[in-house]
N, C-alpha and C. Protein backbone atom coordinates (compact mmCIF):
# COMPACT_ATOMS: atom_id res chain seq x y z
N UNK A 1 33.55 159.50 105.48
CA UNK A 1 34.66 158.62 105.18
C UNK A 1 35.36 158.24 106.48
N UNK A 2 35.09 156.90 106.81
CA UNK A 2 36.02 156.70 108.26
C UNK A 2 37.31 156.19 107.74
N UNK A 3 38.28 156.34 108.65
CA UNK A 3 39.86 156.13 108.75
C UNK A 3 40.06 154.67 109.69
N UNK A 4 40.30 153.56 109.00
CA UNK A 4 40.84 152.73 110.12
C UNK A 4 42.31 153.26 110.43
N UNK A 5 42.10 152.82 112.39
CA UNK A 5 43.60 153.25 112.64
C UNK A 5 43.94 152.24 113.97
N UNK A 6 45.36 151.96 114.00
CA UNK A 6 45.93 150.78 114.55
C UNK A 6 46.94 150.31 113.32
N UNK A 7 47.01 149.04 114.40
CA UNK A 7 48.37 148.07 113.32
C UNK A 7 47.60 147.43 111.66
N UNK A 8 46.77 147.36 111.94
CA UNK A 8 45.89 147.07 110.80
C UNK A 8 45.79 148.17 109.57
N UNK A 9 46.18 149.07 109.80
CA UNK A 9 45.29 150.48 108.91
C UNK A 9 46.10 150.44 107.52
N UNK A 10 47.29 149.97 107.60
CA UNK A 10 47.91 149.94 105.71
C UNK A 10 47.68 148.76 105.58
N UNK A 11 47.21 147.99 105.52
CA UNK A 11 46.97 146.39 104.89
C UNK A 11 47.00 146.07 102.97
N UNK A 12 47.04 146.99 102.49
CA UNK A 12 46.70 146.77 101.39
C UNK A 12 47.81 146.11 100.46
N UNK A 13 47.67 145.68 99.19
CA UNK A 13 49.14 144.67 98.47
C UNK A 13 50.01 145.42 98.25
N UNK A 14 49.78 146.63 97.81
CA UNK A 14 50.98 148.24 97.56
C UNK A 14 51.95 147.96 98.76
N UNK A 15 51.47 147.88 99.74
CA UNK A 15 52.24 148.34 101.42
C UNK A 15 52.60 147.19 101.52
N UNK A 16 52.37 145.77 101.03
CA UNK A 16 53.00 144.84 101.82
C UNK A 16 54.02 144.11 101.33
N UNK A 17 54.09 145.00 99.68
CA UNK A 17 54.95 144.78 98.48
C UNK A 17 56.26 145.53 99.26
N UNK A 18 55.65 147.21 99.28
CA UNK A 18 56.43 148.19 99.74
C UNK A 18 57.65 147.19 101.07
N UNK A 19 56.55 146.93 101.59
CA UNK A 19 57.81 146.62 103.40
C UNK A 19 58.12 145.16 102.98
N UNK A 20 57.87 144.38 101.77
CA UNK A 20 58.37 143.01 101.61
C UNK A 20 60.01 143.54 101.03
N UNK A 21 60.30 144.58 100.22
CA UNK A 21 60.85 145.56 99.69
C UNK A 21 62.23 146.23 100.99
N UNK A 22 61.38 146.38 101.64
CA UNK A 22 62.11 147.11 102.34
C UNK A 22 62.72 146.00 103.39
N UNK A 23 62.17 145.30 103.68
CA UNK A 23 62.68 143.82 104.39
C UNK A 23 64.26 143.13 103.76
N UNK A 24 63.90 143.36 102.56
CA UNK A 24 65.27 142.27 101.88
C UNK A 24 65.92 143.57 101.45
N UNK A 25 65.94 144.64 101.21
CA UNK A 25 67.12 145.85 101.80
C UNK A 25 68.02 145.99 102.66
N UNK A 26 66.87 146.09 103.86
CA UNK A 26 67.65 145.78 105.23
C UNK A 26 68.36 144.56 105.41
N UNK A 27 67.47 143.61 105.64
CA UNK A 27 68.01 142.47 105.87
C UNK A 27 68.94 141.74 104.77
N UNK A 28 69.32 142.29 103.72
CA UNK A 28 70.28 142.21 102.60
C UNK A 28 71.59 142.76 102.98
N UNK A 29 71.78 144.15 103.68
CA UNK A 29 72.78 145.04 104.37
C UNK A 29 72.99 144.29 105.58
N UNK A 30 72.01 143.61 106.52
CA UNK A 30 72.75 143.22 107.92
C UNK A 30 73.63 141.96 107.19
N UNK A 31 72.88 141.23 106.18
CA UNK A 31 73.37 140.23 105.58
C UNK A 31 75.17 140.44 105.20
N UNK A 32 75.16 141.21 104.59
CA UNK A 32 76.37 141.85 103.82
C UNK A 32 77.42 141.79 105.22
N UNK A 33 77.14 142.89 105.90
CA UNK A 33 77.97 143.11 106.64
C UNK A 33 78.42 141.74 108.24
N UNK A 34 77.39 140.97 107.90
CA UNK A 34 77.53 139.63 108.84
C UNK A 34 78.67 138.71 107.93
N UNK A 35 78.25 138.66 106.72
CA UNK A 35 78.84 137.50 105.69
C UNK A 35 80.77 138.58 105.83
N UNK A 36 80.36 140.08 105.78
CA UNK A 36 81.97 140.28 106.21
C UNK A 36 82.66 139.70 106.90
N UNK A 37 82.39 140.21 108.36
CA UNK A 37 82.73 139.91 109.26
C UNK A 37 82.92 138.43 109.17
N UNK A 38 82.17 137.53 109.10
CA UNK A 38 82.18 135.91 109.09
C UNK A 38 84.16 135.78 107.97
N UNK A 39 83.81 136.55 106.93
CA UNK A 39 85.05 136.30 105.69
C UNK A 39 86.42 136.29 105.70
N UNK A 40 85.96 137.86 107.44
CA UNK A 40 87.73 138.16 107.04
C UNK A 40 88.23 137.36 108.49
N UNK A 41 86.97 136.70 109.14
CA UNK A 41 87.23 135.82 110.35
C UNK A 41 87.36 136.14 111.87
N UNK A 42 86.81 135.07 112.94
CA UNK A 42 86.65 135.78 113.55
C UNK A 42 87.76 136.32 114.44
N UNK A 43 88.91 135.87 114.47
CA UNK A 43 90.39 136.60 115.13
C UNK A 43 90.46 137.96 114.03
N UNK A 44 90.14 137.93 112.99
CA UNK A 44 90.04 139.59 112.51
C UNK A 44 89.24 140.51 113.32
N UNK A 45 88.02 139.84 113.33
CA UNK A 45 86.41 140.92 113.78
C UNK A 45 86.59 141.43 115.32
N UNK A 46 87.15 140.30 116.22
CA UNK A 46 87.83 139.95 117.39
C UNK A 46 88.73 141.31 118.16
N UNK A 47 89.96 141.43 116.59
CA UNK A 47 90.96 142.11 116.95
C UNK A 47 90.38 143.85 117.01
N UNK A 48 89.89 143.87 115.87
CA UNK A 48 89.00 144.81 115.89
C UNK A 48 88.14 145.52 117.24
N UNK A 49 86.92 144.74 117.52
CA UNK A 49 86.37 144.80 118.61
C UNK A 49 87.06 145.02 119.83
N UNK A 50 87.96 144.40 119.94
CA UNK A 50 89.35 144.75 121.42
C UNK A 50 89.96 146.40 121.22
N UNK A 51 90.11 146.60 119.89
CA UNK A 51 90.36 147.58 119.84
C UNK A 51 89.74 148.81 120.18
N UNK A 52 88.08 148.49 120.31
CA UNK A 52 87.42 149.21 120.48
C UNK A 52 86.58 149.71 121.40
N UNK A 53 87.29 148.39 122.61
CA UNK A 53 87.03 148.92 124.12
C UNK A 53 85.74 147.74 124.51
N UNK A 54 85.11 146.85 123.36
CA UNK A 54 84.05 146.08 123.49
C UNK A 54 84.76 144.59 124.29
N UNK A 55 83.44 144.91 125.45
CA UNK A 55 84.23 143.37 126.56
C UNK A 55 84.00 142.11 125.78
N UNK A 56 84.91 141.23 126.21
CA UNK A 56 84.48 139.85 125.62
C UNK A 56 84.42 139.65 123.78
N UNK A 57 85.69 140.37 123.41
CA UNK A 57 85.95 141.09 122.44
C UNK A 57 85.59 139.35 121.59
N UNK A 58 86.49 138.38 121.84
CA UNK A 58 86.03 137.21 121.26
C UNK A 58 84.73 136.08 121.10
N UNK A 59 83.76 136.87 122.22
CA UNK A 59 82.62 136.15 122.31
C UNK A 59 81.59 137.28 121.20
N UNK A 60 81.98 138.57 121.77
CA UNK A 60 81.16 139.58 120.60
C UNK A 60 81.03 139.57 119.33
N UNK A 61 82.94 138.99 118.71
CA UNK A 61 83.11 138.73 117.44
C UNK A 61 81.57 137.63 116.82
N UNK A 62 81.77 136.60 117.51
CA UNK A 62 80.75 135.54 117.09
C UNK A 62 79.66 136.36 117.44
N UNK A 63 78.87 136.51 118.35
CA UNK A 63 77.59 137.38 118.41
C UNK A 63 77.59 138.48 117.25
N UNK A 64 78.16 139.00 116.97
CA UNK A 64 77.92 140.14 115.81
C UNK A 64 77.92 139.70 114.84
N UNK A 65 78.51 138.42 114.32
CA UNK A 65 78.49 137.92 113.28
C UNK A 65 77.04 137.33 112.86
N UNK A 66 76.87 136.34 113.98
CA UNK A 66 75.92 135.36 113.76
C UNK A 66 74.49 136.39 114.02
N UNK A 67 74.42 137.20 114.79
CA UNK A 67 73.17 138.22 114.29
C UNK A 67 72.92 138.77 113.62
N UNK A 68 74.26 139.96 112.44
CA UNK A 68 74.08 140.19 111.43
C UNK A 68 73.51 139.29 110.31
N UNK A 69 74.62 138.04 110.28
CA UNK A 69 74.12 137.18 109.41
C UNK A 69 72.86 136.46 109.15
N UNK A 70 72.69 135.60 110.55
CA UNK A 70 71.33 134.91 110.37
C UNK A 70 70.01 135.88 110.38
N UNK A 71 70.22 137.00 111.22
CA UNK A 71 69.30 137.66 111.88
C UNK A 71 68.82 138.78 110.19
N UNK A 72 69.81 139.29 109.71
CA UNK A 72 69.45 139.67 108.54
C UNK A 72 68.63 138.63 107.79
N UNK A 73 69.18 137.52 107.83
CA UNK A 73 68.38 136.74 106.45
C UNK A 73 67.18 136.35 107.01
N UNK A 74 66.91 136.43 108.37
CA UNK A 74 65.44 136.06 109.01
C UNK A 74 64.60 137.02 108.50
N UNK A 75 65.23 138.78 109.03
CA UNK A 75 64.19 139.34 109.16
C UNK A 75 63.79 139.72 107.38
N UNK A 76 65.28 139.58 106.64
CA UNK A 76 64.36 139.71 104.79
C UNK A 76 63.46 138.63 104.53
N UNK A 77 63.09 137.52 105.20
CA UNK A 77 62.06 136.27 104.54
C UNK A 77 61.29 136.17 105.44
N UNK A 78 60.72 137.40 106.63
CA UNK A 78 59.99 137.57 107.37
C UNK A 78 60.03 136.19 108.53
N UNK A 79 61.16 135.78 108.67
CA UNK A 79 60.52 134.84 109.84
C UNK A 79 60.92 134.64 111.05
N UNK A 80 59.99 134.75 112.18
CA UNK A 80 60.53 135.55 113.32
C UNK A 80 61.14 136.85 113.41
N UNK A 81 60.63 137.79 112.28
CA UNK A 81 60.86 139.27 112.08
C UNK A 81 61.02 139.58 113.92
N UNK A 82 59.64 139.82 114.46
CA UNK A 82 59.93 140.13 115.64
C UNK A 82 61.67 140.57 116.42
N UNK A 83 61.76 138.91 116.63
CA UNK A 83 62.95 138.58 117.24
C UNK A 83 64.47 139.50 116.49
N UNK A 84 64.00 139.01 115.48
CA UNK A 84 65.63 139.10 114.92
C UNK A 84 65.62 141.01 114.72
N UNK A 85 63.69 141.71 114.67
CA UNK A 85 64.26 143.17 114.32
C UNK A 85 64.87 143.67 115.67
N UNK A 86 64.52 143.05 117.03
CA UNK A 86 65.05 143.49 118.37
C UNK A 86 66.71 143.03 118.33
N UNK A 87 66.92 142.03 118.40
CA UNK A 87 68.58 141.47 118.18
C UNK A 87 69.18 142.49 117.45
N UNK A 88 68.76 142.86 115.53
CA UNK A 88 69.55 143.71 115.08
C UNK A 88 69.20 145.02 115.55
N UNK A 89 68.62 145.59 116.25
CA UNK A 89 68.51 146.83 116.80
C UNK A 89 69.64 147.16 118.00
N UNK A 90 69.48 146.18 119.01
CA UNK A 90 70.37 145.97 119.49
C UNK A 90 71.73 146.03 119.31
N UNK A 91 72.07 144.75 118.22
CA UNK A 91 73.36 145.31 117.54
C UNK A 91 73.60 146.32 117.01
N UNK A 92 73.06 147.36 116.75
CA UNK A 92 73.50 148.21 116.01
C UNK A 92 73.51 149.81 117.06
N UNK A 93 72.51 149.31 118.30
CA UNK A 93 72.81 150.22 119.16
C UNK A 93 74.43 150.11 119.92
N UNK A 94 74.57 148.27 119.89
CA UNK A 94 76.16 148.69 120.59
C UNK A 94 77.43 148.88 119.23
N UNK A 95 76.93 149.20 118.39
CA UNK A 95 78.12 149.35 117.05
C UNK A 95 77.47 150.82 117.65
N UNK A 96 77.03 151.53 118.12
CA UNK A 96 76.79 152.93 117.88
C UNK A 96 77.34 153.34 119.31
N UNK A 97 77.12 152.65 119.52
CA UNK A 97 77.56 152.91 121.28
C UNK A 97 79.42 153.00 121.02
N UNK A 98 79.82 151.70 120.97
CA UNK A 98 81.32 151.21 121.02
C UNK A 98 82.03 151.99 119.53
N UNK A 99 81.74 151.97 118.82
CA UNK A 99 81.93 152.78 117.54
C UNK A 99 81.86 154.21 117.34
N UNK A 100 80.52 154.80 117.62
CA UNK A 100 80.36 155.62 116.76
C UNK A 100 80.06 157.21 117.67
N UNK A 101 80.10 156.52 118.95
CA UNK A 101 79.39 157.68 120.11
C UNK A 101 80.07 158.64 119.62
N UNK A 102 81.06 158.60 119.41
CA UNK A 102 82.25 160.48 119.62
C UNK A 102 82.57 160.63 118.24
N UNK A 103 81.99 160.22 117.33
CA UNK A 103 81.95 160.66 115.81
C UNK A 103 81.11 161.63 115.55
N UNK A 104 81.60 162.26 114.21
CA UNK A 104 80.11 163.01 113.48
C UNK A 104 79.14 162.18 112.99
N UNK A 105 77.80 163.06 112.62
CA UNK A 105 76.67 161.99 112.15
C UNK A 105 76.92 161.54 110.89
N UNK A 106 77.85 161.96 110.30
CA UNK A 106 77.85 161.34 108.72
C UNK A 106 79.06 160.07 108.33
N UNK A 107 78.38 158.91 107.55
CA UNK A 107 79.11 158.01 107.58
C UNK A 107 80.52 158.25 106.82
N UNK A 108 80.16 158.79 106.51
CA UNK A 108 81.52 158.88 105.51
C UNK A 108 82.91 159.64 106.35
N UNK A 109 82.68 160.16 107.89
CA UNK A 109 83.38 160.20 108.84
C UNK A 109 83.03 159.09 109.50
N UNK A 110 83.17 158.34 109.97
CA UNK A 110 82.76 157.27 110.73
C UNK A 110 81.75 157.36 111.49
N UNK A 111 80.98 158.27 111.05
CA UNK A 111 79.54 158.76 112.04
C UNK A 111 78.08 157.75 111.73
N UNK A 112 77.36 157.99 113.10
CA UNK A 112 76.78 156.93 113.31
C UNK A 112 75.22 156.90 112.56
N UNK A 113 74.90 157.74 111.87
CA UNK A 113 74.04 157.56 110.47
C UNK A 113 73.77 156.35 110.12
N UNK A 114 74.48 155.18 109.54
CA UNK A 114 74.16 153.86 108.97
C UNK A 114 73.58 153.20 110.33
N UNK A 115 74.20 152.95 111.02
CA UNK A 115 73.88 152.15 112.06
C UNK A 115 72.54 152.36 112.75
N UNK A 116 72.30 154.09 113.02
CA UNK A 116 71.15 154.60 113.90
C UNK A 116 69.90 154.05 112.51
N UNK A 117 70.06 154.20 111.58
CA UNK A 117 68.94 154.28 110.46
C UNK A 117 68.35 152.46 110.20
N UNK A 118 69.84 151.50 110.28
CA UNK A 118 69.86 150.08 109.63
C UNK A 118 69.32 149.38 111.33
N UNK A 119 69.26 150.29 112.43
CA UNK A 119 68.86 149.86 113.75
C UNK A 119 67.35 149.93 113.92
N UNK A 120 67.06 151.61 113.73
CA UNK A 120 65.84 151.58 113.57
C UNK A 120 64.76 150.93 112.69
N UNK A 121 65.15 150.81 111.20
CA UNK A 121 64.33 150.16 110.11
C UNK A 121 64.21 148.70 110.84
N UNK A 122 65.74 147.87 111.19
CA UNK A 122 65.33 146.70 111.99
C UNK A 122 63.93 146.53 112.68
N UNK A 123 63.99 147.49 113.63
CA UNK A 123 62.97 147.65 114.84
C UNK A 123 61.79 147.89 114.50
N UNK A 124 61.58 149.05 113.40
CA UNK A 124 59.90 148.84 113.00
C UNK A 124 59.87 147.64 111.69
N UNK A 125 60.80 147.17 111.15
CA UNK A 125 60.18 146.23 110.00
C UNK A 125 60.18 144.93 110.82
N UNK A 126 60.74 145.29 111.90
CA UNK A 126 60.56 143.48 112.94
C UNK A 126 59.13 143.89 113.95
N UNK A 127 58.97 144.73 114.23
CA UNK A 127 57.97 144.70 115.52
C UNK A 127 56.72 145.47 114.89
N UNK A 128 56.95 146.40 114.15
CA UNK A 128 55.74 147.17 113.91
C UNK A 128 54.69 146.96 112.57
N UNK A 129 55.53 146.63 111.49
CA UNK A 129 54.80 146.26 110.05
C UNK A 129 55.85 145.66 109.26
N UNK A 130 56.05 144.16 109.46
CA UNK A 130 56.58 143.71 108.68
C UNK A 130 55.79 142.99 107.48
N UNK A 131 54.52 143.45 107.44
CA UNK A 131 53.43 143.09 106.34
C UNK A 131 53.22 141.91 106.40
N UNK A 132 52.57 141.79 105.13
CA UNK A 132 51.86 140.54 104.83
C UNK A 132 52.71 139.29 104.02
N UNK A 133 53.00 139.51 103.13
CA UNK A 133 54.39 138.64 102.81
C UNK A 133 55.27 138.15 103.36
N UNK A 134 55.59 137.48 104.61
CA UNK A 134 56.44 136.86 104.81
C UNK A 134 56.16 134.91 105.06
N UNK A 135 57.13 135.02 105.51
CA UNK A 135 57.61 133.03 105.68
C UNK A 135 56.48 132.91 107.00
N UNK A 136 56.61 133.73 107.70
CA UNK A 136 55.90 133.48 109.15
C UNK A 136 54.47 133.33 108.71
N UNK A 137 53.60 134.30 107.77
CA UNK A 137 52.10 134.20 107.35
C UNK A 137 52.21 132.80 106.24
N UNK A 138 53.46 132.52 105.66
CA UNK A 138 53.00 131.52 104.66
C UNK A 138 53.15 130.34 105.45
N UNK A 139 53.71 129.78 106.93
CA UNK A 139 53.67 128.78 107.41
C UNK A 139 52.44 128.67 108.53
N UNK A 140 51.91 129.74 108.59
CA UNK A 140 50.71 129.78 109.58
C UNK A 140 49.26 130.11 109.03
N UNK A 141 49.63 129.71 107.83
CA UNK A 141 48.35 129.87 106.69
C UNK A 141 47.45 128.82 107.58
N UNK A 142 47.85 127.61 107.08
CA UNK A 142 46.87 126.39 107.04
C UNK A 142 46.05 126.41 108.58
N UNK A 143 46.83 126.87 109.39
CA UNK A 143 46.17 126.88 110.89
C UNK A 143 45.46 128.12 110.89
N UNK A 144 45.74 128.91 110.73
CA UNK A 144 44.88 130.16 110.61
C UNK A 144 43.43 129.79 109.39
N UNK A 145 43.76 128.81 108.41
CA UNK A 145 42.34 128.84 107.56
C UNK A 145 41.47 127.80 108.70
N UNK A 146 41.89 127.10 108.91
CA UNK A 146 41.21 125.51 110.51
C UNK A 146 40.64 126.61 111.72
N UNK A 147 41.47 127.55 111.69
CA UNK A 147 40.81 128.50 112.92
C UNK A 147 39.52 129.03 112.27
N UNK A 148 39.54 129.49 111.48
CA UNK A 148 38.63 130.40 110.90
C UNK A 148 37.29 129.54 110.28
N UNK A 149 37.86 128.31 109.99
CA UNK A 149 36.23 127.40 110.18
C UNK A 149 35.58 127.06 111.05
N UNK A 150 36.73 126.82 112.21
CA UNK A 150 36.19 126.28 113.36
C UNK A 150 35.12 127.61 113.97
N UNK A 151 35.41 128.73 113.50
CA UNK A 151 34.85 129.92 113.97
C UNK A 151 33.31 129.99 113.61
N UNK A 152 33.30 129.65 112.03
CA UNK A 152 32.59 129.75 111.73
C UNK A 152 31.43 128.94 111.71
N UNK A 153 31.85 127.55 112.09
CA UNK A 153 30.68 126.70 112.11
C UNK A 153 30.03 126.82 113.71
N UNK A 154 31.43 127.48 114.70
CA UNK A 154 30.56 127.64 116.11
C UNK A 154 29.30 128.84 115.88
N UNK A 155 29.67 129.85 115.31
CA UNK A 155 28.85 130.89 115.08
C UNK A 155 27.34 130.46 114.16
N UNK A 156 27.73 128.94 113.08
CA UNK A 156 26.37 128.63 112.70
C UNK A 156 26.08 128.50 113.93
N UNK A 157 26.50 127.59 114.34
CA UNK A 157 25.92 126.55 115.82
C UNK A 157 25.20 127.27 116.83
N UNK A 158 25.40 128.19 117.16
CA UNK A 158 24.97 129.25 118.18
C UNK A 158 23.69 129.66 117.36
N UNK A 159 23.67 130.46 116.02
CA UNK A 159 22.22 131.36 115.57
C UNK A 159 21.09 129.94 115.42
N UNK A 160 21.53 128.08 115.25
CA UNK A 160 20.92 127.54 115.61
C UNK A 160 20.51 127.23 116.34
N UNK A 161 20.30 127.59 117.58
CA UNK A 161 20.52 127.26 118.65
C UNK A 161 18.94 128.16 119.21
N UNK A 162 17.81 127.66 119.67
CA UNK A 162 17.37 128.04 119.86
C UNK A 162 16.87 129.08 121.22
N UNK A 163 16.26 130.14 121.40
CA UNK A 163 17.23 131.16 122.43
C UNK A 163 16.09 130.34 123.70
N UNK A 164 16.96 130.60 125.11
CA UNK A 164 16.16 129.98 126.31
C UNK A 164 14.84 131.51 126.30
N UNK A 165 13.89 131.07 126.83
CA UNK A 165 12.74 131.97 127.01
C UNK A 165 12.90 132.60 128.57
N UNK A 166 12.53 133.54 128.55
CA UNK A 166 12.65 134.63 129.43
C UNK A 166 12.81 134.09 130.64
N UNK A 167 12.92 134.13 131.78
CA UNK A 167 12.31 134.12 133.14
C UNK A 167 11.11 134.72 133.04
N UNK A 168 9.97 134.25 134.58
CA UNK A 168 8.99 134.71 134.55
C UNK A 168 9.43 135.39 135.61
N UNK A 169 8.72 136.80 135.85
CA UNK A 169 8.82 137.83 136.79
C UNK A 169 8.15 137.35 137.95
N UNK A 170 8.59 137.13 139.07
CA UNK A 170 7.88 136.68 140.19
C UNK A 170 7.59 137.88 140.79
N UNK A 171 6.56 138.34 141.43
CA UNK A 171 6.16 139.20 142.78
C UNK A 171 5.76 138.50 144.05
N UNK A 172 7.00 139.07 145.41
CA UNK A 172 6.66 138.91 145.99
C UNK A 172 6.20 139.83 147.05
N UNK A 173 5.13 139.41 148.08
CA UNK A 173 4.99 140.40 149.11
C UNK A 173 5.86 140.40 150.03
N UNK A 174 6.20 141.48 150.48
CA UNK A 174 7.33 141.89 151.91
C UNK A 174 6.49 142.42 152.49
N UNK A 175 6.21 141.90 153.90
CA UNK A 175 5.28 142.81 155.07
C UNK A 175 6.19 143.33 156.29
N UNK A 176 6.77 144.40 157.12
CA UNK A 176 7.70 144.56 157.65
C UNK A 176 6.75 145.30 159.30
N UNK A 177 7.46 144.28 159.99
CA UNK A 177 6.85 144.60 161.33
C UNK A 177 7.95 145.22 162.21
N UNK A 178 6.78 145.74 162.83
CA UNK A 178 7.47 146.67 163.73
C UNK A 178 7.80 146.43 165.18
């Protein structure tokens, strides 16, 4: 029984259900907490952030917003997962950083649990297996099926192709004087 192993090795519809699943979780929660922030505005999110020692307290407000927000709803409909799981990782390393460094680990003290967990899931459901279901495979279908003919008719083309015949072995004499 061999084991495929690599990025390929869970491929199956279970797993891509599973992390389509786990995509609009996450990216449902960065959602949530972007659409906050956006609600209660950004001289709220702003005042906040100043409070909390974060530079450029009014440029951050908008950056935290607009990554939670958009960046959540990217990475739940898979598109540009990549990108947006590094951005929200990011964010959530400086909410852990500026927030949460000198807390306990549990959220329910203001500890940095949600953030370290909603950072990491970012990071592998954007970079490592964001499966097969997303927006990114359903818009790169049609070029990916054009690739895969073009493949295939070079590969007729070639076994038609009749093979060149050998070289003939030449011998020559070397006489070496002295």
């Amino acid at each position: 029984m061999s084991r495929r192993v690599g990025r390929n090795a869970y491929t199956g519809l279970f797993n891509d259900v599973v992390l389509l699943a786990a995509r609009v979780v996450v990216g449902g929660i960065f959602v949530a907490h972007g659409w906050q922030k956006y609600d209660q505005g950004f001289a709220g999110t702003e005042q906040f952030l100043s409070g909390l020692g974060v530079p450029q307290p009014a440029i951050a407000a908008q950056v935290a917003t607009y990554v939670e927000l958009v960046g959540g709803a990217l990475l739940a409909v898979g598109l540009f997962a990549p990108i947006a799981g590094v951005l929200l990782a990011g964010q959530m390393a400086g909410a852990i950083w500026y927030a949460h460094r000198t807390t306990e680990v549990f959220v329910d003290r203001g500890g940095w649990e949600l953030p370290a967990a909603l950072g990491v899931a970012a990071l592998v459901l954007g970079l490592v297996a964001p499966g097969r279901v997303t927006l990114d495979q359903l818009l790169t279908w049609p070029f990916k099926a054009i690739a895969a003919k073009r493949r295939a008719k070079n590969a007729e083309a070639a076994e038609a192709e009749p093979a060149e015949p050998a070289p003939e072995l030449v011998e020559e004499k070397v006489t070496i004087k002295a």
